[in-house]
C-alpha atoms as a PDB file:
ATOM      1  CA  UNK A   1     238.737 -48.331  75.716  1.00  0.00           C
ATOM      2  CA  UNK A   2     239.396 -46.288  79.078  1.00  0.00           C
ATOM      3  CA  UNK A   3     237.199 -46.637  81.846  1.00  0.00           C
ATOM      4  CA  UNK A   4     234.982 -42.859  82.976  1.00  0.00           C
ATOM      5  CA  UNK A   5     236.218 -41.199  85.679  1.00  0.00           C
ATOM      6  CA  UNK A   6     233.719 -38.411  85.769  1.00  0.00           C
ATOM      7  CA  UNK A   7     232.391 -39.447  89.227  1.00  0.00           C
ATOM      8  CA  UNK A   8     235.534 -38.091  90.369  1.00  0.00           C
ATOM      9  CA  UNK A   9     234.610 -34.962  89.289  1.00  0.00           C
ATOM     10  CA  UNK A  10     232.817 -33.191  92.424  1.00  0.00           C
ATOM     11  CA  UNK A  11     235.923 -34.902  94.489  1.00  0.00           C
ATOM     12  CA  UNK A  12     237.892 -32.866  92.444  1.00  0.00           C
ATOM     13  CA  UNK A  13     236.207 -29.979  92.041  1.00  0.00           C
ATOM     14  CA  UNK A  14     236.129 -29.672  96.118  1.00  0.00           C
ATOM     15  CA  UNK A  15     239.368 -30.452  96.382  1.00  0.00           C
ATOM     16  CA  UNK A  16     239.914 -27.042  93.773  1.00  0.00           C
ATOM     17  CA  UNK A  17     238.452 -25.165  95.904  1.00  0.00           C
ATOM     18  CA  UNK A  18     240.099 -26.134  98.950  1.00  0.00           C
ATOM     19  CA  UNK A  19     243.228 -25.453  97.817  1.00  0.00           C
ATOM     20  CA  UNK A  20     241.708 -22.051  96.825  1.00  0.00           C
ATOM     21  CA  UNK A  21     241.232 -21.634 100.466  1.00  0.00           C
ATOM     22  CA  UNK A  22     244.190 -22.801 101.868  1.00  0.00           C
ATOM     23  CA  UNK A  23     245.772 -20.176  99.544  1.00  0.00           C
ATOM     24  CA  UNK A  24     243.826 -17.429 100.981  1.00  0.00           C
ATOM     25  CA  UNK A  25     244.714 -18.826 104.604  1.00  0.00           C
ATOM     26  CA  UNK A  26     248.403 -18.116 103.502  1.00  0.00           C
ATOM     27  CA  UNK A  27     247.609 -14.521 102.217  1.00  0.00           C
ATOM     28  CA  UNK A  28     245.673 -13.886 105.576  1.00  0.00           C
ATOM     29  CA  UNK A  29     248.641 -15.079 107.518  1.00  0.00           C
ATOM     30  CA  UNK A  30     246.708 -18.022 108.947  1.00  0.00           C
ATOM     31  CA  UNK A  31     247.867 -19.960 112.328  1.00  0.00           C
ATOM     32  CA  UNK A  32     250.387 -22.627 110.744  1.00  0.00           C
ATOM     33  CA  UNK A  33     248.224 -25.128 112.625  1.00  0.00           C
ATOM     34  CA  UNK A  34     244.985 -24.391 110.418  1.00  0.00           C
ATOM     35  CA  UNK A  35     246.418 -24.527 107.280  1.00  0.00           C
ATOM     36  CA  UNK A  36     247.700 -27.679 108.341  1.00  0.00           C
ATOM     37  CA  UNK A  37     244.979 -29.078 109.157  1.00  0.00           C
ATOM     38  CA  UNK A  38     243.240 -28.278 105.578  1.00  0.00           C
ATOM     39  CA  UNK A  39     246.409 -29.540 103.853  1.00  0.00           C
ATOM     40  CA  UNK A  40     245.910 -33.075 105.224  1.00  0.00           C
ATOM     41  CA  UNK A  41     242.222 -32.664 104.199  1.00  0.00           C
ATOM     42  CA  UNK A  42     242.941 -32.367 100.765  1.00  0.00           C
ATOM     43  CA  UNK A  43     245.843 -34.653 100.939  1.00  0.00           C
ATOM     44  CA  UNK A  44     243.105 -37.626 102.389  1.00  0.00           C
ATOM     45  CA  UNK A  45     240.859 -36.441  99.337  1.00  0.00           C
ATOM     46  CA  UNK A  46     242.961 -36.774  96.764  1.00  0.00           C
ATOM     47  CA  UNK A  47     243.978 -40.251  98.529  1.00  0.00           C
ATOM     48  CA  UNK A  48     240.600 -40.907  98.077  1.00  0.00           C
ATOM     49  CA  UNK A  49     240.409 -40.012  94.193  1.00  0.00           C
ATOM     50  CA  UNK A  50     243.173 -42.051  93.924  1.00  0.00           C
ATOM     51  CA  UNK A  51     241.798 -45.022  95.410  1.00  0.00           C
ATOM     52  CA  UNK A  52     239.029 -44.452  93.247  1.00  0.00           C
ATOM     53  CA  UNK A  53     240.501 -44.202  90.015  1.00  0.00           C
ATOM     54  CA  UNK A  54     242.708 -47.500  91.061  1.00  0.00           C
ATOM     55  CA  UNK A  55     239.682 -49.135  91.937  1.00  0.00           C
ATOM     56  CA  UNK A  56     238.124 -48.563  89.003  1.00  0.00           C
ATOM     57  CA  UNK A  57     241.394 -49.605  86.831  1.00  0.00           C
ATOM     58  CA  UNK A  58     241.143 -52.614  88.518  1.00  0.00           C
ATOM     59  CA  UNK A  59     237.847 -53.828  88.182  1.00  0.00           C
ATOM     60  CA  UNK A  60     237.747 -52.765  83.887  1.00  0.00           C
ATOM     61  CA  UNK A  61     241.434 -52.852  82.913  1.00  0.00           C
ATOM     62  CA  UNK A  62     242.778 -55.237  84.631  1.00  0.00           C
ATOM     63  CA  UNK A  63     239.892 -57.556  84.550  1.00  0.00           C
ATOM     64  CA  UNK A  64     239.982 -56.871  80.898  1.00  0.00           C
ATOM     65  CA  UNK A  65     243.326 -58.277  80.810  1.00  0.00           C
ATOM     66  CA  UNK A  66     242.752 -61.357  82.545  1.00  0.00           C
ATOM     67  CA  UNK A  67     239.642 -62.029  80.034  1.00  0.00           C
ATOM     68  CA  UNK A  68     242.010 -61.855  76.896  1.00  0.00           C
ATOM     69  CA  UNK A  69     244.127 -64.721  78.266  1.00  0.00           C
ATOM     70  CA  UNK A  70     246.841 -62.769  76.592  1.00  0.00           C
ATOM     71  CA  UNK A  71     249.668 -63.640  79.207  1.00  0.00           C
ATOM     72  CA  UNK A  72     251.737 -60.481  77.743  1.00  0.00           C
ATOM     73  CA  UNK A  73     248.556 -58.172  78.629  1.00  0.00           C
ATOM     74  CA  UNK A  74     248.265 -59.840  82.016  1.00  0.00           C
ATOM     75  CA  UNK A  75     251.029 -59.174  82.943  1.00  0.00           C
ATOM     76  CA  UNK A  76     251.855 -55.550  81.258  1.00  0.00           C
ATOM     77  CA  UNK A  77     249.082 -54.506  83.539  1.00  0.00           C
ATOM     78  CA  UNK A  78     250.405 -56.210  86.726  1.00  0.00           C
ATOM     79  CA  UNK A  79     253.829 -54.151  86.048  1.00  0.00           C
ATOM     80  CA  UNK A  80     252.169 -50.999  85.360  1.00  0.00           C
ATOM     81  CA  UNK A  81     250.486 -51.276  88.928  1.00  0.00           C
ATOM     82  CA  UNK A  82     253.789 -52.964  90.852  1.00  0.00           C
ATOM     83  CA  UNK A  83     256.296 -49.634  89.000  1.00  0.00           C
ATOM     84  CA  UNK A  84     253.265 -47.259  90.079  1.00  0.00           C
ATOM     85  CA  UNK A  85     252.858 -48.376  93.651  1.00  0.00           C
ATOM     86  CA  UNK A  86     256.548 -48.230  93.735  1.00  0.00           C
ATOM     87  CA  UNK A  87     256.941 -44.848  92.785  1.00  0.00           C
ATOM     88  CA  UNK A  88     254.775 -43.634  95.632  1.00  0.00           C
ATOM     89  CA  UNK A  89     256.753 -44.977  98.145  1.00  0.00           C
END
């Protein structure tokens, strides 16, 4: 079974509506500087979702993994995080 993420929720929802905003910035012909600045905003909050939700896969499925002693599970888990953290770079 999958771990909840519904405390990401309100994260989320925020970061909806920022991008909501930083829309209407661009419609209102914004200085580029602004909008800027609220695009890194929601690019450090959905950083922090992220960590979040990898925190949280850590601590259940991983830790799940490592209780089955199932060396195959182990280590399907490890690769999904090493092929993830190396598609982000």
């Amino acid at each position: 079974m999958h771990p909840q993420h519904k405390n990401q929720l309100p994260s989320l929802n925020r970061i909806e509506g920022q991008i909501k905003g930083i829309k209407k910035m661009i419609e209102d012909r914004r200085y580029c500087v602004d909008i800027l600045t609220q695009l890194k905003a929601v690019k450090a909050a959905v950083h922090k979702v992220e960590q979040g939700v990898l925190k949280t896969h850590m601590q259940h499925c991983l830790i799940n993994a490592v209780e089955s002693k199932s060396e195959t599970e182990i280590q399907n888990k490890i690769n999904e995080l090493m092929h993830l953290l190396r598609k982000q770079t």
